[in-house]
PDB file of N, CA and C in Angstrom:
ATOM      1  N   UNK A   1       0.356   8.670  15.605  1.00  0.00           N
ATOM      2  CA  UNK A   1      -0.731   9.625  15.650  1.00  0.00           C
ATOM      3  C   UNK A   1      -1.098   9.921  17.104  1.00  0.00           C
ATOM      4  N   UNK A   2      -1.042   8.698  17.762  1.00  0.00           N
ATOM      5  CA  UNK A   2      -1.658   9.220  19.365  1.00  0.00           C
ATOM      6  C   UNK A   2      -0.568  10.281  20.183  1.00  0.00           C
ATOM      7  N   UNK A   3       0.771   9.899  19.821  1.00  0.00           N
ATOM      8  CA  UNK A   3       1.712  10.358  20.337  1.00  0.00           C
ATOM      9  C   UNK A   3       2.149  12.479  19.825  1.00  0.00           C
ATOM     10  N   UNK A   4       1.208  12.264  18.821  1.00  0.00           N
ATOM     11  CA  UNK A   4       1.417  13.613  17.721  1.00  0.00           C
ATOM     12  C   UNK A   4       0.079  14.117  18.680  1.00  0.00           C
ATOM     13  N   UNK A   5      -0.599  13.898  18.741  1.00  0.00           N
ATOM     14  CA  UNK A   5      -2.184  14.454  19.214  1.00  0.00           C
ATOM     15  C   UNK A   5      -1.929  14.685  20.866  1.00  0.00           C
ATOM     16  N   UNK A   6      -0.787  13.646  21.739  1.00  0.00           N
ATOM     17  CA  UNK A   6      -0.809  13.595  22.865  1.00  0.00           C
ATOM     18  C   UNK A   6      -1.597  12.966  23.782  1.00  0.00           C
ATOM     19  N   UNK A   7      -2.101  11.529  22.991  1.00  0.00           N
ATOM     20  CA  UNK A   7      -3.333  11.214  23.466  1.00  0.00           C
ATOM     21  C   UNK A   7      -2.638   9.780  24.143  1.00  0.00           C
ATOM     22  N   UNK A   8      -3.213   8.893  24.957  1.00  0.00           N
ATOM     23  CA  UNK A   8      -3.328   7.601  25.163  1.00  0.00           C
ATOM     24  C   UNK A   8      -3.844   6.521  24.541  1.00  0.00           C
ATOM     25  N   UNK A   9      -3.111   5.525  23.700  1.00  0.00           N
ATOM     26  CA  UNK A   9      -3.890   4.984  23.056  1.00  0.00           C
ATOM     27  C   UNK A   9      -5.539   4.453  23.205  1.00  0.00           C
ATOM     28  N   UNK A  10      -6.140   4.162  24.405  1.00  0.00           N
ATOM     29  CA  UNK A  10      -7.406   4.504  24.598  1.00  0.00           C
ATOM     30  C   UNK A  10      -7.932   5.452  24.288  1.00  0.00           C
ATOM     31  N   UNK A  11      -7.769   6.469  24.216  1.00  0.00           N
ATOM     32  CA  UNK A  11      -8.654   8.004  24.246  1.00  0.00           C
ATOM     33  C   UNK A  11      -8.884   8.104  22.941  1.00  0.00           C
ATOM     34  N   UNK A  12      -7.484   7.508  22.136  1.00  0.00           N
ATOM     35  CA  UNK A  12      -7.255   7.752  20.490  1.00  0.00           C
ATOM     36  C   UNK A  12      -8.770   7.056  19.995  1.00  0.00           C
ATOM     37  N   UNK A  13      -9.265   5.629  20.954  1.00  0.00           N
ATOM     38  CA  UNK A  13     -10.486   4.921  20.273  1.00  0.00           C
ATOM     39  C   UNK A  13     -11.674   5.213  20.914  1.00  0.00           C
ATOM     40  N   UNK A  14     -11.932   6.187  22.215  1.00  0.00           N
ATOM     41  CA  UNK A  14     -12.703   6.677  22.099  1.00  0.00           C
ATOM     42  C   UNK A  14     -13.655   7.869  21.915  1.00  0.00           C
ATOM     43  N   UNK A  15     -12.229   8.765  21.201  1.00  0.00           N
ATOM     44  CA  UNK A  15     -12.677   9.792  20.270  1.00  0.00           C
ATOM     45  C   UNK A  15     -12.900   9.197  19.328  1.00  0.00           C
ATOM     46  N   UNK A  16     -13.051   8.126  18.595  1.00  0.00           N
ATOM     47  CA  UNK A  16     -13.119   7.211  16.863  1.00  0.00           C
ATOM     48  C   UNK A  16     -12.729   8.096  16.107  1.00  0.00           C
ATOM     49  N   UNK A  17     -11.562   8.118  16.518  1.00  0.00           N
ATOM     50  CA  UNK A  17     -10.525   8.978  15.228  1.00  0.00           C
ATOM     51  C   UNK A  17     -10.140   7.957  14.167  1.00  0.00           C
ATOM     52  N   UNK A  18     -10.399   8.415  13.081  1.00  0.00           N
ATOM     53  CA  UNK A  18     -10.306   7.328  11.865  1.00  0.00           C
ATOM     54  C   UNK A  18      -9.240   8.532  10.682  1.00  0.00           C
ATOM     55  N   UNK A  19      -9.042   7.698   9.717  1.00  0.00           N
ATOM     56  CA  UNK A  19      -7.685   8.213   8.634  1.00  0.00           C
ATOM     57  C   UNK A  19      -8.837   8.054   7.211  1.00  0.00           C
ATOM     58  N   UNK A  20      -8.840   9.302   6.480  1.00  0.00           N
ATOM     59  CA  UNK A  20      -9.818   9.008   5.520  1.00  0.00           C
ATOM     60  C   UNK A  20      -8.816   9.454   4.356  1.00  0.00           C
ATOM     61  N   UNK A  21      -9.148   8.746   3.326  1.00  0.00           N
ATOM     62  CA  UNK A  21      -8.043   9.327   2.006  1.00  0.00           C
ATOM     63  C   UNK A  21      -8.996  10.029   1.321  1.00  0.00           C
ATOM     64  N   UNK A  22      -8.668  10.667   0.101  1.00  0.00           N
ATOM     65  CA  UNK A  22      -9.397  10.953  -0.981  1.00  0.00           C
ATOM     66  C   UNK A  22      -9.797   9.920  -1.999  1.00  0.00           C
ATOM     67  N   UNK A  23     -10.600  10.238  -2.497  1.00  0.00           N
ATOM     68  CA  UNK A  23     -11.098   8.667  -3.511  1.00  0.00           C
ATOM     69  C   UNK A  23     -11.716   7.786  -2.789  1.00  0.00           C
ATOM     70  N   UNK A  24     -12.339   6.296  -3.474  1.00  0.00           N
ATOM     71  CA  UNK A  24     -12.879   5.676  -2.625  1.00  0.00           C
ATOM     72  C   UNK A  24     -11.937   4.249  -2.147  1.00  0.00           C
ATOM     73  N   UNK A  25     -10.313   4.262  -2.385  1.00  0.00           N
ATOM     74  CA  UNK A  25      -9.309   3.418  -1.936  1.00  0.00           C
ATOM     75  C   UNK A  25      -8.674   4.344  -0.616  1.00  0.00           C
ATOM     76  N   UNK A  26      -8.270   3.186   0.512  1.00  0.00           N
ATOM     77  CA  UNK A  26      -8.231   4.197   1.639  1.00  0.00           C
ATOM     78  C   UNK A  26      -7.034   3.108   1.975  1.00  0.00           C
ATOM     79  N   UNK A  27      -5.732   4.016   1.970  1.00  0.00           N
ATOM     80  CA  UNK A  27      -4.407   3.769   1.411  1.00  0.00           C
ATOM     81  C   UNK A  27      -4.106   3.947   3.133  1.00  0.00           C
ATOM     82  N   UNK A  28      -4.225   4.273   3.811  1.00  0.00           N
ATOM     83  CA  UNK A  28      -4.080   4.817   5.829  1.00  0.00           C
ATOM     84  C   UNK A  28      -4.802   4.352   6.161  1.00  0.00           C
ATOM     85  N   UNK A  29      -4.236   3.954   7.459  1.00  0.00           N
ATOM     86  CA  UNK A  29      -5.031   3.317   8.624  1.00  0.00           C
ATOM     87  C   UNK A  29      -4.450   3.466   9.986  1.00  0.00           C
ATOM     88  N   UNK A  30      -4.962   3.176  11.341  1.00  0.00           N
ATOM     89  CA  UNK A  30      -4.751   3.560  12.674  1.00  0.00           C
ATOM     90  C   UNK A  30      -4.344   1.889  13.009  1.00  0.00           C
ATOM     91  N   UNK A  31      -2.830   1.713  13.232  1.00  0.00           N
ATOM     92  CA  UNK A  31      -2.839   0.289  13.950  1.00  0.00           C
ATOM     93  C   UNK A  31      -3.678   0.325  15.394  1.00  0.00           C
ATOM     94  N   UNK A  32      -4.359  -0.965  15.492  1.00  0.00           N
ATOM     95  CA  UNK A  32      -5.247  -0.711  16.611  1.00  0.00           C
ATOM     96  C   UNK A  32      -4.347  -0.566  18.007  1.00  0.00           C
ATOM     97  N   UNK A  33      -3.148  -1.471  17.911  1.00  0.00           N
ATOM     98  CA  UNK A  33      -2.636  -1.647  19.050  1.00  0.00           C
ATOM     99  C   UNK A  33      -1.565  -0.557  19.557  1.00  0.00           C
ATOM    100  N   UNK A  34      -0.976   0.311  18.229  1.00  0.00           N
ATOM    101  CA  UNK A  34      -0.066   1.060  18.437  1.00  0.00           C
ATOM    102  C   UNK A  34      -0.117   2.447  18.574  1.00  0.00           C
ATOM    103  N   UNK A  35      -1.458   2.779  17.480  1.00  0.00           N
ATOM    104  CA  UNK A  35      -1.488   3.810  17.692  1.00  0.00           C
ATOM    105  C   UNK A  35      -1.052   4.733  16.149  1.00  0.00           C
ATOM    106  N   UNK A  36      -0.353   3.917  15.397  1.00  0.00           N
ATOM    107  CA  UNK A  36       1.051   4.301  14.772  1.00  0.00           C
ATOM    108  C   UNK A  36      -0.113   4.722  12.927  1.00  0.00           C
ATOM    109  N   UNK A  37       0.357   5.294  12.831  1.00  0.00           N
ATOM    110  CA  UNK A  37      -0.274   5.591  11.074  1.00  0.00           C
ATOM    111  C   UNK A  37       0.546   4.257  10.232  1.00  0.00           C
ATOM    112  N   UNK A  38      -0.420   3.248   9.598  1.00  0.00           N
ATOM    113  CA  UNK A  38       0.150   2.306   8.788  1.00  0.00           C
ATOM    114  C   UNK A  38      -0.305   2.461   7.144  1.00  0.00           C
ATOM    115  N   UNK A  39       0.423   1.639   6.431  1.00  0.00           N
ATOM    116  CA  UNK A  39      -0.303   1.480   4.966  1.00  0.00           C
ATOM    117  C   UNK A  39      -1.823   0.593   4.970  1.00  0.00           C
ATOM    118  N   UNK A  40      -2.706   0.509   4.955  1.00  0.00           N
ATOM    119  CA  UNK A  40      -3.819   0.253   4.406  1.00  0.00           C
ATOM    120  C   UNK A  40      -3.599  -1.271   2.885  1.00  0.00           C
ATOM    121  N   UNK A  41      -3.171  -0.461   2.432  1.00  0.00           N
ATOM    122  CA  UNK A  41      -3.039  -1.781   1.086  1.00  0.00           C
ATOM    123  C   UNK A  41      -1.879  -0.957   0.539  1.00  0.00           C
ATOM    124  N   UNK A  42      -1.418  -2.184  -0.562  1.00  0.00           N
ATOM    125  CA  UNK A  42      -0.681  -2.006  -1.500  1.00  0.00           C
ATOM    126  C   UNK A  42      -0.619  -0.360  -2.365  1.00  0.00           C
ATOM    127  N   UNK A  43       0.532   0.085  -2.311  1.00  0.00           N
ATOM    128  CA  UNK A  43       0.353   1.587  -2.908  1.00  0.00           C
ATOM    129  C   UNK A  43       0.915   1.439  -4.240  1.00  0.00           C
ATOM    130  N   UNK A  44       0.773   1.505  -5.321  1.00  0.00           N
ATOM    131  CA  UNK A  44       1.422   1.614  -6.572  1.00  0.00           C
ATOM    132  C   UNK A  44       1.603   3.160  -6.989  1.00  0.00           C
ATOM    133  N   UNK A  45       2.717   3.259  -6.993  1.00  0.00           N
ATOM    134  CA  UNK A  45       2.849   5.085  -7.480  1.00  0.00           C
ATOM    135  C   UNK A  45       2.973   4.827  -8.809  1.00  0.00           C
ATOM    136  N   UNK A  46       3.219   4.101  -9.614  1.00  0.00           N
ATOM    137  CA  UNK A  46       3.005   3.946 -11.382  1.00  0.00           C
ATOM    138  C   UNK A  46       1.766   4.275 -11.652  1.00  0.00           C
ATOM    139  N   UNK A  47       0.465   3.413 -11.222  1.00  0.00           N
ATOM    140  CA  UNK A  47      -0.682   3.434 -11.017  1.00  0.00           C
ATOM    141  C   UNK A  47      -1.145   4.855 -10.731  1.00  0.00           C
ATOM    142  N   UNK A  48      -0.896   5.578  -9.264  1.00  0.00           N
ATOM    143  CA  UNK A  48      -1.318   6.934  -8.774  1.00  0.00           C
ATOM    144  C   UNK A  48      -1.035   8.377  -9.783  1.00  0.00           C
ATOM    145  N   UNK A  49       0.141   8.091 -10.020  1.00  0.00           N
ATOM    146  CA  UNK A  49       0.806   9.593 -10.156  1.00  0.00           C
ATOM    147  C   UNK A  49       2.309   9.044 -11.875  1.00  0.00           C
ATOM    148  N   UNK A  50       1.571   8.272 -12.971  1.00  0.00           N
ATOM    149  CA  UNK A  50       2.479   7.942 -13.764  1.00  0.00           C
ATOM    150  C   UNK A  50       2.884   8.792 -14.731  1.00  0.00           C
ATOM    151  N   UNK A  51       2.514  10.398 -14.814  1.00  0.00           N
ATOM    152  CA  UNK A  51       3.015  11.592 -14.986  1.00  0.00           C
ATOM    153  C   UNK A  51       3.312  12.553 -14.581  1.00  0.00           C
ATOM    154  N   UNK A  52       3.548  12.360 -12.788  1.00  0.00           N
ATOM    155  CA  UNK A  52       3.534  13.228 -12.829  1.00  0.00           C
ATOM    156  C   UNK A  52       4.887  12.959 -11.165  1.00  0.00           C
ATOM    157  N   UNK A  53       6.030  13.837 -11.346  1.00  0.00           N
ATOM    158  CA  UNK A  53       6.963  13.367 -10.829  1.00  0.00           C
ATOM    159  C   UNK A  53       7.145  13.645  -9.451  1.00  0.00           C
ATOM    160  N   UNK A  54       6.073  14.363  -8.870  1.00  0.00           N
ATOM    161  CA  UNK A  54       5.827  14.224  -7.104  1.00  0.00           C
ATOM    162  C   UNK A  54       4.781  13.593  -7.105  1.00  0.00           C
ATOM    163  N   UNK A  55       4.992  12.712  -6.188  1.00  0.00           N
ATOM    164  CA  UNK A  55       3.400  11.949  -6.605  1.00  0.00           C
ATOM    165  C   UNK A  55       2.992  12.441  -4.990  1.00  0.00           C
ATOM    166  N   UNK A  56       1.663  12.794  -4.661  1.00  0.00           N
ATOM    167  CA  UNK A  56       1.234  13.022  -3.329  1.00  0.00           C
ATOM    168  C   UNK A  56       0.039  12.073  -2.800  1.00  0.00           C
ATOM    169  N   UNK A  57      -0.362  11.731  -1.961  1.00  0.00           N
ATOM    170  CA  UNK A  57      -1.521  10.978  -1.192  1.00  0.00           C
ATOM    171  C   UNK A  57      -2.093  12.339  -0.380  1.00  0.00           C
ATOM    172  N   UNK A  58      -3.217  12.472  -0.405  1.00  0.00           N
ATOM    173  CA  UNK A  58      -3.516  13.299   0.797  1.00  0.00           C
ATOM    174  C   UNK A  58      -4.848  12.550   1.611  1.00  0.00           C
ATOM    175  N   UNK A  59      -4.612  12.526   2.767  1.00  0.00           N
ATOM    176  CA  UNK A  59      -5.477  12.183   3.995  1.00  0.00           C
ATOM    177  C   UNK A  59      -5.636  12.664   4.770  1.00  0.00           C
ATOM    178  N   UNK A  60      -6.922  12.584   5.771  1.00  0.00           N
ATOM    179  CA  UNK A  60      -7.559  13.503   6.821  1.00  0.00           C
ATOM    180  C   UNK A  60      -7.763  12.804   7.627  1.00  0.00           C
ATOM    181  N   UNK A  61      -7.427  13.117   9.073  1.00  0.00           N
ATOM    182  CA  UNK A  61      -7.571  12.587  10.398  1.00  0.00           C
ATOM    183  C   UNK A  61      -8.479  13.192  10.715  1.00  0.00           C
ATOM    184  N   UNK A  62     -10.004  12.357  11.504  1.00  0.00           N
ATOM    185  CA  UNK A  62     -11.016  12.882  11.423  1.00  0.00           C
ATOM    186  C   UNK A  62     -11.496  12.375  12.945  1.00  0.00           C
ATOM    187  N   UNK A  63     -11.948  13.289  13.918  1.00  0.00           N
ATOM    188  CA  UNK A  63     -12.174  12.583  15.110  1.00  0.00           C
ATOM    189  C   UNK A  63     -13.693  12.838  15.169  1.00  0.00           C
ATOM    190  N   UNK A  64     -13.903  11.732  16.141  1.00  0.00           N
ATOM    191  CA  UNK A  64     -15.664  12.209  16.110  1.00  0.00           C
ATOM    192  C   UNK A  64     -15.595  12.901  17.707  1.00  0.00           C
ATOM    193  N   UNK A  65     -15.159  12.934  18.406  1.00  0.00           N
ATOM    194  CA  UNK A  65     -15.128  13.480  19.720  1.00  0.00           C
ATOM    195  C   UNK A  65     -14.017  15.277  19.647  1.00  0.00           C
ATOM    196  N   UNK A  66     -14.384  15.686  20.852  1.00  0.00           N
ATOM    197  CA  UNK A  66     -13.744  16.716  20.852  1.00  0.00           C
ATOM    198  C   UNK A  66     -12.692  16.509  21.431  1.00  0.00           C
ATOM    199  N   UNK A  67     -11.474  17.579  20.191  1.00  0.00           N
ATOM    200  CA  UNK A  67      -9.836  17.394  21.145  1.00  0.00           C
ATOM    201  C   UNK A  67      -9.910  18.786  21.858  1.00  0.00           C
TER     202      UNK A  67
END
């Protein structure tokens, strides 16, 4: 993410750019040290999407500072 935005991993934490999912399970997260978009928890696509044969996640990168 820092590298997509063009940022330094510092700048990435003090804009408090955070990864928000839909729902109240929050499947994304910002490794602190890397920078890098990780899994959050365990994803079960049986669970998410068990009819339906694209299953999608959607999430929002949300900064509190200006890019």
């Amino acid at each position: 993410v820092a590298k997509d935005l063009g940022l330094q991993l510092p700048a990435l934490m003090q804009r408090g750019i955070r990864i928000v999912s839909e729902g109240s399970a929050q499947y994304f997260s910002l490794h602190g040290k890397t920078g890098h978009l990780v899994t959050a928890e365990r994803i079960d696509r049986e669970q998410l999407c068990e009819r339906v044969q694209q299953c999608v996640l959607r999430c929002e990168l949300i900064s509190e500072g200006e890019m």
